[in-house]
PDB file of N, CA and C in Angstrom:
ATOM      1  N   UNK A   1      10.967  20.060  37.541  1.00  0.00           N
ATOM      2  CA  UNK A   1       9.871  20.045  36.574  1.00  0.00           C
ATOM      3  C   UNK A   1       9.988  21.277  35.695  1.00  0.00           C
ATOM      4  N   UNK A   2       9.875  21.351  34.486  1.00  0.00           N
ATOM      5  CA  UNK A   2       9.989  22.144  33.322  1.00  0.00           C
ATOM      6  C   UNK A   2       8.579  22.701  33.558  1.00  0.00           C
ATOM      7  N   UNK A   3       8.804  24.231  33.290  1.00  0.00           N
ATOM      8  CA  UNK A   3       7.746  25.361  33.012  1.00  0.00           C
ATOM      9  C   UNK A   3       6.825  24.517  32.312  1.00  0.00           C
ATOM     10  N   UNK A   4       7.193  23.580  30.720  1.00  0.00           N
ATOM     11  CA  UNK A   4       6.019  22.881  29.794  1.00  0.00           C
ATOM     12  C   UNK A   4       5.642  22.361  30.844  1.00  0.00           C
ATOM     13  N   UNK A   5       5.688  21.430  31.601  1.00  0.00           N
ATOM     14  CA  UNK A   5       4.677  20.637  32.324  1.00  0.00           C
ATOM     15  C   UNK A   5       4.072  21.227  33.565  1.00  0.00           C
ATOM     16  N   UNK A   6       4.589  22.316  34.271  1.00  0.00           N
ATOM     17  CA  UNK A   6       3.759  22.698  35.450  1.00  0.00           C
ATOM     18  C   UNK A   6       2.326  22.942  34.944  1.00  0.00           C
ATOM     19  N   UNK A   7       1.399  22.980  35.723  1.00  0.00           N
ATOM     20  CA  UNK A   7      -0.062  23.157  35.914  1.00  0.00           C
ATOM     21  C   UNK A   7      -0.980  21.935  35.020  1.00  0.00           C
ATOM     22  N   UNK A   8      -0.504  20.903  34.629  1.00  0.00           N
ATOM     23  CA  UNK A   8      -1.169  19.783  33.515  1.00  0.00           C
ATOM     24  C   UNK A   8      -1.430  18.587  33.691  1.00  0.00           C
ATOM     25  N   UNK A   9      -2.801  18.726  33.696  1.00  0.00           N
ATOM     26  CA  UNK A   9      -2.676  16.859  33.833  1.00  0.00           C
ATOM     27  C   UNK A   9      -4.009  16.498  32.915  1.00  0.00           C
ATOM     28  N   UNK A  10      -3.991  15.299  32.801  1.00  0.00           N
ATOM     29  CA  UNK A  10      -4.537  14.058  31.383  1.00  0.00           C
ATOM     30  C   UNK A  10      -5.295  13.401  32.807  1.00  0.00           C
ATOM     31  N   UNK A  11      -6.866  13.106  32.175  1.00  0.00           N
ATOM     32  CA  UNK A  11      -7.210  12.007  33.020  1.00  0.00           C
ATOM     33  C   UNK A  11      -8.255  11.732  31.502  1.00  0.00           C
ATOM     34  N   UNK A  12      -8.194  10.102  31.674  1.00  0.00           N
ATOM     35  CA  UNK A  12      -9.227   9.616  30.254  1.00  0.00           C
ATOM     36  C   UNK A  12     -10.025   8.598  31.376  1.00  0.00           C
ATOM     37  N   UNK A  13     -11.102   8.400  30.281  1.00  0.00           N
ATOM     38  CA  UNK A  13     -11.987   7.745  30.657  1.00  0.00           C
ATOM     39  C   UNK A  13     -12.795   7.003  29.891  1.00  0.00           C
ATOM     40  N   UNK A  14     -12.999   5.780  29.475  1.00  0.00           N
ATOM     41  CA  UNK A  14     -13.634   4.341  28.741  1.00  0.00           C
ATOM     42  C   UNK A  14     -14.841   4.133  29.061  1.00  0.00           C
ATOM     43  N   UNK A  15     -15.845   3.990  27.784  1.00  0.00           N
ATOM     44  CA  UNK A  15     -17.152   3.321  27.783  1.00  0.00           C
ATOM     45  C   UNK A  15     -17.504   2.408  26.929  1.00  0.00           C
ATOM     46  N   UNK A  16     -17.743   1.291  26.964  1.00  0.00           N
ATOM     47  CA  UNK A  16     -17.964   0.186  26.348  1.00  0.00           C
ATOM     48  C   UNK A  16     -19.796   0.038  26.081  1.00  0.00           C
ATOM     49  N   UNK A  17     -20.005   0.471  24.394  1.00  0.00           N
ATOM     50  CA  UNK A  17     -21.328   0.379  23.964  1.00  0.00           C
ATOM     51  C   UNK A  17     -21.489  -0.682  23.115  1.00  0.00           C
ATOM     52  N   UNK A  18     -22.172  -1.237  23.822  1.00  0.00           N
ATOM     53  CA  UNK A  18     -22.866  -2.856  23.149  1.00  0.00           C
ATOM     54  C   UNK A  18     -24.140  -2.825  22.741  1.00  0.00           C
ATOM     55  N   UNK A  19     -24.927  -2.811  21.256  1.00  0.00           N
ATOM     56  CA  UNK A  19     -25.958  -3.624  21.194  1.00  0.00           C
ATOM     57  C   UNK A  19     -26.557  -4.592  19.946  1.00  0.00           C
ATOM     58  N   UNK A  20     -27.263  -4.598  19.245  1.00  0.00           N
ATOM     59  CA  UNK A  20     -27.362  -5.827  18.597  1.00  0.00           C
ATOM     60  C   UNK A  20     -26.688  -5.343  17.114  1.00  0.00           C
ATOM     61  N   UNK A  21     -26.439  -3.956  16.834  1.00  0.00           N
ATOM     62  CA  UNK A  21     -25.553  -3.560  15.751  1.00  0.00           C
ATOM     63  C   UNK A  21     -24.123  -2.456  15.798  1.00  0.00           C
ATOM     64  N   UNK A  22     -24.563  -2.321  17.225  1.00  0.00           N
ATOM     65  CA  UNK A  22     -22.781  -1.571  17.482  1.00  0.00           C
ATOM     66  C   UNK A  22     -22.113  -2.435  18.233  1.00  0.00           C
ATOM     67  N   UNK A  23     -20.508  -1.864  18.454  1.00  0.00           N
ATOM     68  CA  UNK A  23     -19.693  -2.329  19.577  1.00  0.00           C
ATOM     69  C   UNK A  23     -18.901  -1.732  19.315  1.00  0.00           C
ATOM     70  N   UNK A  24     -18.566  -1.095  20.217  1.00  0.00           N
ATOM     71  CA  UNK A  24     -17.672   1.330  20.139  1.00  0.00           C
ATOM     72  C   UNK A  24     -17.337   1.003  21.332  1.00  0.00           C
ATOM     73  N   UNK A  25     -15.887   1.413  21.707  1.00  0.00           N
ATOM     74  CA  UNK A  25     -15.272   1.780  22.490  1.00  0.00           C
ATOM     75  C   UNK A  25     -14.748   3.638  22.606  1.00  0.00           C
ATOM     76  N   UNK A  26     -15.759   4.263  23.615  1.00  0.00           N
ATOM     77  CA  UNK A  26     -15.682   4.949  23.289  1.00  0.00           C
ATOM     78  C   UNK A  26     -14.838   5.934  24.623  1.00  0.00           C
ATOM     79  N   UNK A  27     -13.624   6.778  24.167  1.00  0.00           N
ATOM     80  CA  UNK A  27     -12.656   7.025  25.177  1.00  0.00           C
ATOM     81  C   UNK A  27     -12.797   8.798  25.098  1.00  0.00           C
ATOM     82  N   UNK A  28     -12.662   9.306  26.311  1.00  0.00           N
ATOM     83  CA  UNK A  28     -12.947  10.581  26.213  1.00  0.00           C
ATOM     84  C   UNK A  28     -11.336  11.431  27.456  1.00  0.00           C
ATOM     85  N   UNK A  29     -10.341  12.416  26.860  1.00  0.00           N
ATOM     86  CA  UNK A  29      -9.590  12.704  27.536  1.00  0.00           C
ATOM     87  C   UNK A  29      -9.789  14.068  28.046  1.00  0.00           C
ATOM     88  N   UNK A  30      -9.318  14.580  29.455  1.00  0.00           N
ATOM     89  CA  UNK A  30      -9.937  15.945  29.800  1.00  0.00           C
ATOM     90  C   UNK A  30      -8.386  16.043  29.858  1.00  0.00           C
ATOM     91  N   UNK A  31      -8.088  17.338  29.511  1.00  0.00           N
ATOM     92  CA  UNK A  31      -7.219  17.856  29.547  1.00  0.00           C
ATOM     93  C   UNK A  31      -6.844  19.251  30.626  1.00  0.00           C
ATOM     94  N   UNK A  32      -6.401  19.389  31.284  1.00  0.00           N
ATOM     95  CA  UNK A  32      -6.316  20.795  32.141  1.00  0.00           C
ATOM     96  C   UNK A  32      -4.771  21.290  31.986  1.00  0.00           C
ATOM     97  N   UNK A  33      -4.869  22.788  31.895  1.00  0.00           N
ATOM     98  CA  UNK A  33      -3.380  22.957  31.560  1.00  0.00           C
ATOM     99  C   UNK A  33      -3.870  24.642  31.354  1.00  0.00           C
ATOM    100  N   UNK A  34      -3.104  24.597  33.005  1.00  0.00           N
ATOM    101  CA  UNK A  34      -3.279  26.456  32.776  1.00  0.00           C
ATOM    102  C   UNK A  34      -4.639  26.924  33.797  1.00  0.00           C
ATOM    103  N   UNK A  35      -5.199  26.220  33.992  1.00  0.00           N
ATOM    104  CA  UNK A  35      -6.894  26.517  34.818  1.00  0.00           C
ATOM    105  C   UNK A  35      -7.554  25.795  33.444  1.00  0.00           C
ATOM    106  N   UNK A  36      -7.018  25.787  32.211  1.00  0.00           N
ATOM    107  CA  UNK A  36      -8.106  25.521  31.163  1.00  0.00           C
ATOM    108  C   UNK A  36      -8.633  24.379  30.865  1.00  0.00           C
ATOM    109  N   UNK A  37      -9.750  23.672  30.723  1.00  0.00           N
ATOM    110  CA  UNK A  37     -10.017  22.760  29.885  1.00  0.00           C
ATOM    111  C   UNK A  37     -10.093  22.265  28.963  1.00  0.00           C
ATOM    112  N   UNK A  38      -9.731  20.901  28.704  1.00  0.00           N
ATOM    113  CA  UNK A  38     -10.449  20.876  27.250  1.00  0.00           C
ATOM    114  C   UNK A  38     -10.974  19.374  26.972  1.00  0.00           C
ATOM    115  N   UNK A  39     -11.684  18.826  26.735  1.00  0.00           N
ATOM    116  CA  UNK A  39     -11.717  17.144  26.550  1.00  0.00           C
ATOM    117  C   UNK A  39     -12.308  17.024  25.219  1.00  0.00           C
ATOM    118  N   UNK A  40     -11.536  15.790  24.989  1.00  0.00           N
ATOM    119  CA  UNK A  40     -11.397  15.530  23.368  1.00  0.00           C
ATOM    120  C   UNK A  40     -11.967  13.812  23.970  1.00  0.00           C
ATOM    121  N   UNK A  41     -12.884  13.240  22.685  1.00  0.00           N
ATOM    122  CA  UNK A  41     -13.465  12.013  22.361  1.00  0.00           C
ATOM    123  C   UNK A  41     -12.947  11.325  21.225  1.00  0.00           C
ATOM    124  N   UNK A  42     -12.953  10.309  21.365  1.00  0.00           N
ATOM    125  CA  UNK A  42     -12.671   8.967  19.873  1.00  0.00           C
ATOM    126  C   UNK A  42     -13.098   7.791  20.493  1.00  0.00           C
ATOM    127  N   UNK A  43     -13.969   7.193  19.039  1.00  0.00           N
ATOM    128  CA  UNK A  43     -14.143   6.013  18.861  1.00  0.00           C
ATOM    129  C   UNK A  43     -13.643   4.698  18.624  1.00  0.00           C
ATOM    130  N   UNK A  44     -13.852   3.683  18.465  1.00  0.00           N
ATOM    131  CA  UNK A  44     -12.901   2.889  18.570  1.00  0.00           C
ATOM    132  C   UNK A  44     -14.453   2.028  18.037  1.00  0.00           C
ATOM    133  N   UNK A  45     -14.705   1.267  16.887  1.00  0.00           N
ATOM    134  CA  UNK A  45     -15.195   0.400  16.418  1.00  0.00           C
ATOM    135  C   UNK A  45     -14.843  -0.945  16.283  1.00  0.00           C
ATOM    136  N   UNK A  46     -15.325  -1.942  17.119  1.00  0.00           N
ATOM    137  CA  UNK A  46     -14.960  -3.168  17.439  1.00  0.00           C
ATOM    138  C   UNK A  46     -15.845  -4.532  16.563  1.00  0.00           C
ATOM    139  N   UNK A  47     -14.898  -5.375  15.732  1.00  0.00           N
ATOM    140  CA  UNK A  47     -16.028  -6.044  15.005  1.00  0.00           C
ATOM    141  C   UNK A  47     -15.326  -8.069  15.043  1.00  0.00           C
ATOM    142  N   UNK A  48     -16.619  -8.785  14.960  1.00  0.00           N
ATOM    143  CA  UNK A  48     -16.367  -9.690  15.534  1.00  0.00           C
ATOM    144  C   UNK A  48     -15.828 -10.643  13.587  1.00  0.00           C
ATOM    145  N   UNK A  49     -14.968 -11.567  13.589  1.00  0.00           N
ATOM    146  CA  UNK A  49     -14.977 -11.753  12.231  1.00  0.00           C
ATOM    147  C   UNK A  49     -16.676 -12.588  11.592  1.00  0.00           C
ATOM    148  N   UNK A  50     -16.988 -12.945  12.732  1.00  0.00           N
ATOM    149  CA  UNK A  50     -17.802 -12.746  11.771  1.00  0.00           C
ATOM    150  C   UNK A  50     -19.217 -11.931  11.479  1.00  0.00           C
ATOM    151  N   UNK A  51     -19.304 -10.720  12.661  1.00  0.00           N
ATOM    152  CA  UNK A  51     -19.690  -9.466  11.987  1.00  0.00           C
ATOM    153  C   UNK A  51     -18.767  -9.045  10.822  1.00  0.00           C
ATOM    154  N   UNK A  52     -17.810  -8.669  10.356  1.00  0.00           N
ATOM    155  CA  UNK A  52     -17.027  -8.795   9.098  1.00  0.00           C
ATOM    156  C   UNK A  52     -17.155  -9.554   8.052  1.00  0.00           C
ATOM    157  N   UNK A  53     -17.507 -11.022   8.303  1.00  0.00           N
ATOM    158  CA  UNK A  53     -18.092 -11.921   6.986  1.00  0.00           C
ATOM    159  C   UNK A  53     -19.640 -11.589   6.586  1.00  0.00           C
ATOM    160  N   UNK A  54     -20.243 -10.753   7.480  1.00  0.00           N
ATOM    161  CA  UNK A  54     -21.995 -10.493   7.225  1.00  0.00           C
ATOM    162  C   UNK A  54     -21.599  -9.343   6.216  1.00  0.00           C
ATOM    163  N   UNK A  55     -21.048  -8.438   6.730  1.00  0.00           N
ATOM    164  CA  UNK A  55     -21.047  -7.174   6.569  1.00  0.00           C
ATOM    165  C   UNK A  55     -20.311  -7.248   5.051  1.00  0.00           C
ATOM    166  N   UNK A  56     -19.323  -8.411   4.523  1.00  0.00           N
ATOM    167  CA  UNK A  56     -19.108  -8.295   3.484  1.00  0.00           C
ATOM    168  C   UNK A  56     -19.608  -8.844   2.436  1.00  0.00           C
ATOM    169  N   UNK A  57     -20.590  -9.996   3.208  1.00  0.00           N
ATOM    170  CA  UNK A  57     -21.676 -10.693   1.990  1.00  0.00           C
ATOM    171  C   UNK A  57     -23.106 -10.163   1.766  1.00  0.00           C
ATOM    172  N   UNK A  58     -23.209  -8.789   2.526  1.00  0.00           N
ATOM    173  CA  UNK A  58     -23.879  -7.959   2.555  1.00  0.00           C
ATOM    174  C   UNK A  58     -23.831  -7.159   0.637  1.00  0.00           C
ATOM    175  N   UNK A  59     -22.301  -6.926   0.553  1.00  0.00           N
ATOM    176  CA  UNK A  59     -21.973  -5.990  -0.650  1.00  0.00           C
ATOM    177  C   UNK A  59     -21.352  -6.781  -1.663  1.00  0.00           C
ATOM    178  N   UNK A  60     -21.304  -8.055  -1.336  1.00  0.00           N
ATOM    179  CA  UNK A  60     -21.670  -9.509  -2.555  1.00  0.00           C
ATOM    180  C   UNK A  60     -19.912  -9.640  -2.532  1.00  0.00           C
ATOM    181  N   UNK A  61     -19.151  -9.343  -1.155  1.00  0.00           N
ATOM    182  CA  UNK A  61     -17.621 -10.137  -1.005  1.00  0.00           C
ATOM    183  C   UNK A  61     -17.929 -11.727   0.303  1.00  0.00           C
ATOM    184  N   UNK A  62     -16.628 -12.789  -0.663  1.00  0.00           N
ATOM    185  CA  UNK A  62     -16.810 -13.522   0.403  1.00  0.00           C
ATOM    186  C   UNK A  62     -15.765 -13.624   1.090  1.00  0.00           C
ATOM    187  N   UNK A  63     -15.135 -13.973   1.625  1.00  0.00           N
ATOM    188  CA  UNK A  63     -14.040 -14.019   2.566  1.00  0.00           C
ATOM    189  C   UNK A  63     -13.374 -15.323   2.199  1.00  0.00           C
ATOM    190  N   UNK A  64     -12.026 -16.174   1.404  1.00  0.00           N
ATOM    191  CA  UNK A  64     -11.462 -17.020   1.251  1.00  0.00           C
ATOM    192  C   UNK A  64     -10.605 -17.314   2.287  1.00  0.00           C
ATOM    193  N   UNK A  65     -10.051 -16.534   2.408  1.00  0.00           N
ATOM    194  CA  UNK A  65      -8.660 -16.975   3.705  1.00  0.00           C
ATOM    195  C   UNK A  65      -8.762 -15.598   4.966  1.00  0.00           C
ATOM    196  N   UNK A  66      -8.077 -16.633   6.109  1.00  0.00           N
ATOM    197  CA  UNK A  66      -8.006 -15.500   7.283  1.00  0.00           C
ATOM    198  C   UNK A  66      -6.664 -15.957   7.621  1.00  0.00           C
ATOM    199  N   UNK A  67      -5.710 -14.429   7.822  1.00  0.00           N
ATOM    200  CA  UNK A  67      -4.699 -14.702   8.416  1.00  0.00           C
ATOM    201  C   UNK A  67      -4.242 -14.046   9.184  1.00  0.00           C
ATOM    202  N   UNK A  68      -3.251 -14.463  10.683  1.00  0.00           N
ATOM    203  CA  UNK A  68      -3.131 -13.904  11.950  1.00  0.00           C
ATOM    204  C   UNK A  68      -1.937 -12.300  11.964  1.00  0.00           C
ATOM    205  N   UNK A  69      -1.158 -12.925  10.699  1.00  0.00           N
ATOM    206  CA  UNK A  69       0.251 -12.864  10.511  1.00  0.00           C
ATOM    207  C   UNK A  69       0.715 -12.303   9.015  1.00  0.00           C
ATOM    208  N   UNK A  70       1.642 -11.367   9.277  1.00  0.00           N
ATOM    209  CA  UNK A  70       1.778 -10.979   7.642  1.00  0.00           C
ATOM    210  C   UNK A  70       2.699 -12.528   6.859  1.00  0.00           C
ATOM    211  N   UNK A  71       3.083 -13.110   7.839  1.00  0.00           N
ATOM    212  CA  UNK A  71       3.928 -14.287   7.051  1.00  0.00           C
ATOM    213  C   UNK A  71       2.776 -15.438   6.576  1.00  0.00           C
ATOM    214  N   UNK A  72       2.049 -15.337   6.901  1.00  0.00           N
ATOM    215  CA  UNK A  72       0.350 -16.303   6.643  1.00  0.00           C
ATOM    216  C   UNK A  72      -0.143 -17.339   7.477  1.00  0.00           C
ATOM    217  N   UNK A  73       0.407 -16.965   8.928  1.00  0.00           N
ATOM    218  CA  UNK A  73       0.055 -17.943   9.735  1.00  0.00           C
ATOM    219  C   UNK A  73      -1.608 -17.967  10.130  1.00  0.00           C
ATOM    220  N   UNK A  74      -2.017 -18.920  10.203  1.00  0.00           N
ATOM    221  CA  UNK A  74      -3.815 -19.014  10.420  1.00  0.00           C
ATOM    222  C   UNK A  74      -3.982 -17.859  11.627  1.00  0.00           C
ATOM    223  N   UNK A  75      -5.570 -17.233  11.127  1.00  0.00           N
ATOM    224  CA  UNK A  75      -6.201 -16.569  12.217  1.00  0.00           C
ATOM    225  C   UNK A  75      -6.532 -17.452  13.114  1.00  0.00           C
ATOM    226  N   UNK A  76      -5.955 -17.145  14.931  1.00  0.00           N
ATOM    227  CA  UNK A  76      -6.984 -17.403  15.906  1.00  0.00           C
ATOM    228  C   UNK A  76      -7.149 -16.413  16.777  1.00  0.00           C
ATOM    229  N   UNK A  77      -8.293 -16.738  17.767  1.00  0.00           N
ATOM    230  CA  UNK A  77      -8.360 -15.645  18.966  1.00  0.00           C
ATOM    231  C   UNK A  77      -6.772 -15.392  19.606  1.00  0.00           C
ATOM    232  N   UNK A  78      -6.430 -14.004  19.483  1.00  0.00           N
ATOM    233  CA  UNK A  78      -5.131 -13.358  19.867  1.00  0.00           C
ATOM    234  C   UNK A  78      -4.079 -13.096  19.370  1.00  0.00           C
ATOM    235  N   UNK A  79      -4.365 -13.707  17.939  1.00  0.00           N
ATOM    236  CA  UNK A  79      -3.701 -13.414  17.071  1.00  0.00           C
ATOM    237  C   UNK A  79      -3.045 -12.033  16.602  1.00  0.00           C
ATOM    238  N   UNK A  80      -2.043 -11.352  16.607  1.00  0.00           N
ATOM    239  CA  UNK A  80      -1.582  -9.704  16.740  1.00  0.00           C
ATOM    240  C   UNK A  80      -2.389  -9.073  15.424  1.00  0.00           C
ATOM    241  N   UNK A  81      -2.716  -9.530  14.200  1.00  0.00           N
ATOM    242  CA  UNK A  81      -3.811  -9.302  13.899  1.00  0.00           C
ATOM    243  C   UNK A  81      -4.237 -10.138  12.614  1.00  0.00           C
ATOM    244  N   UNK A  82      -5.423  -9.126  12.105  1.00  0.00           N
ATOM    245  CA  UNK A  82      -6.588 -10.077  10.952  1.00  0.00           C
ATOM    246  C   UNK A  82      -6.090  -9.507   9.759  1.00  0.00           C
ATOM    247  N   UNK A  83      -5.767 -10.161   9.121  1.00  0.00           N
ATOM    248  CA  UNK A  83      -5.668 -10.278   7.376  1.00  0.00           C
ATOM    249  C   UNK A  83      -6.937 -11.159   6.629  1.00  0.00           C
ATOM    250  N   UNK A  84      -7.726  -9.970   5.479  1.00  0.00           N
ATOM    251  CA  UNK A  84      -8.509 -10.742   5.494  1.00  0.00           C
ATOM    252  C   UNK A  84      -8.428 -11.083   3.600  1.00  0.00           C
ATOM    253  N   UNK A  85      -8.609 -11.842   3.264  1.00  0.00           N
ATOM    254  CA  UNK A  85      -8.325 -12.588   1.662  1.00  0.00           C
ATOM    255  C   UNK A  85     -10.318 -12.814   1.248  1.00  0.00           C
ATOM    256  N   UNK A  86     -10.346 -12.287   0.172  1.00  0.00           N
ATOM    257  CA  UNK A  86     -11.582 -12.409   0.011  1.00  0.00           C
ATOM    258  C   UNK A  86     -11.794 -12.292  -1.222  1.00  0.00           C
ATOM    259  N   UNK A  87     -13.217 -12.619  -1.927  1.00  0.00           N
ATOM    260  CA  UNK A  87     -13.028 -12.378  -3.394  1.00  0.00           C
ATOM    261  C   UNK A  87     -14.853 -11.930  -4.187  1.00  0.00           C
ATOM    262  N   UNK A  88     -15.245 -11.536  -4.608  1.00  0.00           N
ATOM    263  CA  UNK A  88     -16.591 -11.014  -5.328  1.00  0.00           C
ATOM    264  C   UNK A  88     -16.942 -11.998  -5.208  1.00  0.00           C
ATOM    265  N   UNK A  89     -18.031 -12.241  -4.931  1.00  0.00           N
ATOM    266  CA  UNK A  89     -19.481 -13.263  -5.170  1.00  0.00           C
ATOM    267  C   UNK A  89     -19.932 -13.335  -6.491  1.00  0.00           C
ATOM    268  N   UNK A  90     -20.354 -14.094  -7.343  1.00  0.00           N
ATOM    269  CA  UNK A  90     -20.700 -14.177  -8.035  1.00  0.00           C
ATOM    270  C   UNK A  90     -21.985 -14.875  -8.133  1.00  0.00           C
ATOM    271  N   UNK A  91     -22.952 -14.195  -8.469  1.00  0.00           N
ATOM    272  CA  UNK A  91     -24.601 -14.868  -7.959  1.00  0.00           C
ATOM    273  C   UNK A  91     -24.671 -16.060  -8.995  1.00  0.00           C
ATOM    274  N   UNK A  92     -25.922 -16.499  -9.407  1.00  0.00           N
ATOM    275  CA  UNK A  92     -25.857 -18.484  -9.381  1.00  0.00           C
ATOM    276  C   UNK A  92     -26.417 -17.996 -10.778  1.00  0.00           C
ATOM    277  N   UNK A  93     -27.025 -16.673 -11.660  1.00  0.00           N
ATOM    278  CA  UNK A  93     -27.053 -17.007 -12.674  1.00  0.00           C
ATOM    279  C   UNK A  93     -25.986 -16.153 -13.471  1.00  0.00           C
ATOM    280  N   UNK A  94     -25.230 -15.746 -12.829  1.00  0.00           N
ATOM    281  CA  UNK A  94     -23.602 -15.359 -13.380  1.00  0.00           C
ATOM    282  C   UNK A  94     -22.979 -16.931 -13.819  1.00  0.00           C
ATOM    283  N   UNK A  95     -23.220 -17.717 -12.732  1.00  0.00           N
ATOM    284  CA  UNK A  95     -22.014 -18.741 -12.933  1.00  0.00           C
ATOM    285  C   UNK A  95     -22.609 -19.739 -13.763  1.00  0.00           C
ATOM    286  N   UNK A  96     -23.860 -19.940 -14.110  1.00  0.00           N
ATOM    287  CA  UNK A  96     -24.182 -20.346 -15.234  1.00  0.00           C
ATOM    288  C   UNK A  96     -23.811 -20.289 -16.930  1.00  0.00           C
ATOM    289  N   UNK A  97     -23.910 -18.734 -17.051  1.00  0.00           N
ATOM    290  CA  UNK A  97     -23.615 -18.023 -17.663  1.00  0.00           C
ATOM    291  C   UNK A  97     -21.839 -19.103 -17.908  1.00  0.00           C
ATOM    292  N   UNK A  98     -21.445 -18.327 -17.142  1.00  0.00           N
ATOM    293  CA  UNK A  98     -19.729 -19.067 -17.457  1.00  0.00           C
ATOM    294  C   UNK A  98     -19.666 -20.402 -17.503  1.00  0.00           C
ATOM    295  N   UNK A  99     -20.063 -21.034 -16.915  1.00  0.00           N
ATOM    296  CA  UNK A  99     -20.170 -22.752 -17.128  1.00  0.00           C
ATOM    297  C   UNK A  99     -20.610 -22.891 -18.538  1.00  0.00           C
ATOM    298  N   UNK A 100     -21.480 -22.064 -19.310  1.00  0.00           N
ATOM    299  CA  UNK A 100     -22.178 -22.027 -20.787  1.00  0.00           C
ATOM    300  C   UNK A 100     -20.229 -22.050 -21.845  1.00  0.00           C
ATOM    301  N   UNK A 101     -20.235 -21.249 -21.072  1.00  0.00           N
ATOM    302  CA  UNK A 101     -19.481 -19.977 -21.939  1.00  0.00           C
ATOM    303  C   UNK A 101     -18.109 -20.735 -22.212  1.00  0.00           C
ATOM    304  N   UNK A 102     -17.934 -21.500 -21.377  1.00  0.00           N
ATOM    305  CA  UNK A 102     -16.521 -22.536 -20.740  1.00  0.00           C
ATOM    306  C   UNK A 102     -16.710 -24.087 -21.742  1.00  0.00           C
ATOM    307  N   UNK A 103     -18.379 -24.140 -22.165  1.00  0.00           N
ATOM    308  CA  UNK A 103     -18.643 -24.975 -22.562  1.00  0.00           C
ATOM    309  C   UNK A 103     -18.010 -25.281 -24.505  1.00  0.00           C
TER     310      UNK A 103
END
């Protein structure tokens, strides 16, 4: 064992906070090295897609396409990950407006 590693060790530890507007994974590592301490925290913000479709028709985006895959294969559960395709809302007397305008 190398001088760097004598006296050191890593232990982490996971808490899972759930309630009707979070979901944090929240991981905390203690560090010892030397007699010393130190523990360091991070978050980890977890969102469901469609907490993600609220949250973006919240700020007037809608969501057009979901994809799993950078090649464009469909989102499903387990998918390695979310690509999300989306586009401005346009409220109902905007699109009037253009239906006029088109006219």
């Amino acid at each position: 064992m190398s001088a760097r590693h004598q006296n050191k060790a890593v232990t982490t530890r996971s808490n899972w906070f759930e309630d009707s507007d979070l979901s944090c994974l929240e991981t905390a590592a203690t560090f010892v090295r030397n007699g010393r301490t130190e523990v360091r925290k991070w978050w980890y913000w977890v969102y469901t897609v469609g907490e993600i479709r609220r949250l973006l028709e919240q700020v007037g985006l809608a969501i057009t396409n979901l994809y799993g895959s950078l090649d464009g294969q469909p989102y499903k559960s387990g998918s390695p990950m979310l690509i999300i395709v989306g586009e401005k809302l346009v409220d109902t007397i905007s699109r009037k407006q253009i239906k006029n305008r088109k006219s």
